[in-house]
Protein backbone atom coordinates (compact mmCIF):
# COMPACT_ATOMS: atom_id res chain seq x y z
CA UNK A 1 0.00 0.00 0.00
CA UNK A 2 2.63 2.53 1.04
CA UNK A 3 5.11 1.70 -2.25
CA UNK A 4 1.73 2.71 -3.86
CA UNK A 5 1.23 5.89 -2.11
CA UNK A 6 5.27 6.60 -2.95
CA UNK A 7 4.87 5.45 -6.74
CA UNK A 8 1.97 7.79 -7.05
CA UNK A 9 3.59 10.60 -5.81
CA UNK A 10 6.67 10.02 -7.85
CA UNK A 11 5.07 9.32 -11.20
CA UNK A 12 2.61 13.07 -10.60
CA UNK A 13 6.66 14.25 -10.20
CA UNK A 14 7.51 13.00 -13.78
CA UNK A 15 4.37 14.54 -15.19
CA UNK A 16 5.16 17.94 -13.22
CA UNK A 17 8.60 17.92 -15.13
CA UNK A 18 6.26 17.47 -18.52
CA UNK A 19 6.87 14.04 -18.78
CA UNK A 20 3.75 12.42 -20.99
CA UNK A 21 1.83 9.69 -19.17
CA UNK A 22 3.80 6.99 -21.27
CA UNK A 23 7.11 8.53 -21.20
CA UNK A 24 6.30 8.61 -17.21
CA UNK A 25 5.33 5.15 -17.08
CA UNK A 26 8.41 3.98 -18.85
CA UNK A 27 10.67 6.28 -16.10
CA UNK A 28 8.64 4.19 -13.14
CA UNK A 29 9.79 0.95 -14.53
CA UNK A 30 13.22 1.06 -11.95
CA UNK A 31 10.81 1.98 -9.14
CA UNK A 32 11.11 -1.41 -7.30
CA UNK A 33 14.76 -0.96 -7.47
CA UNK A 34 15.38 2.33 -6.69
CA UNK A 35 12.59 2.18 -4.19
CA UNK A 36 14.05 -0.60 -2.17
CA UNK A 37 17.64 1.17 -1.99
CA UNK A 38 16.07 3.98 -1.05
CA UNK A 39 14.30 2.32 2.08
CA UNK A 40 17.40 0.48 2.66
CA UNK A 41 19.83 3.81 2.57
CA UNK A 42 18.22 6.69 3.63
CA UNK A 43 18.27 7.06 6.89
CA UNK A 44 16.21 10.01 8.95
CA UNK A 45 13.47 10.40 6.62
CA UNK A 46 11.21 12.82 8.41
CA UNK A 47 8.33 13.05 5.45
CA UNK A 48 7.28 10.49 2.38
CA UNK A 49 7.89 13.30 0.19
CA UNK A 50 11.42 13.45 0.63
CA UNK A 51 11.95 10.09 0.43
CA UNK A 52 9.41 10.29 -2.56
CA UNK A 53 11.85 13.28 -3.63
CA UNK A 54 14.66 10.16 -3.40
CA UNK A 55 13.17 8.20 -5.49
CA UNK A 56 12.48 10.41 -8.20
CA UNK A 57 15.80 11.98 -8.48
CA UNK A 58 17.49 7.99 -9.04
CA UNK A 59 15.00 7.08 -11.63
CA UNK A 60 14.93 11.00 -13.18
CA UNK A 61 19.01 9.87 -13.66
CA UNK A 62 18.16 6.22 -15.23
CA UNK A 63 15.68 8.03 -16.88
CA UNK A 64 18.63 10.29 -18.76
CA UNK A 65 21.27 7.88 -18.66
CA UNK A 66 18.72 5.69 -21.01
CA UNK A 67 18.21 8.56 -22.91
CA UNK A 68 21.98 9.42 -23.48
CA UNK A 69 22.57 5.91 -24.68
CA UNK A 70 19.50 6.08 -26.92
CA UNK A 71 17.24 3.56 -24.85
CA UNK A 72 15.11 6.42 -23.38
């Protein structure tokens, strides 16, 4: 339930940045990943949205390393 909450709030982050709903849904497709190494590294946390804030900075830089290499 809460990885829901946390993908929701990451994926309205892509579309604030003008990210289309597909392009946005392709940038989520790390979440798990970057999700999980967020819970396991960041440490003192005191709202969702910065960890939310986490999240979407790791996949925003997948996102453009995909892009760079032409897989974005």
């Amino acid at each position: 339930m809460i990885e829901i909450i946390f993908g929701g709030l990451v994926q309205d982050q892509f579309r604030r940045e003008g990210f289309s709903e597909t392009a946005s849904e392709i940038a989520m497709t790390d979440f798990e990943r970057i999700y999980q190494y967020a819970l396991d590294n960041v440490r003192f946390v005191r709202r969702a949205e910065a960890l939310a804030e986490f999240v979407f900075n790791g996949l925003y830089s997948v996102w453009n390393n995909r892009v760079r290499k032409g897989g974005g």
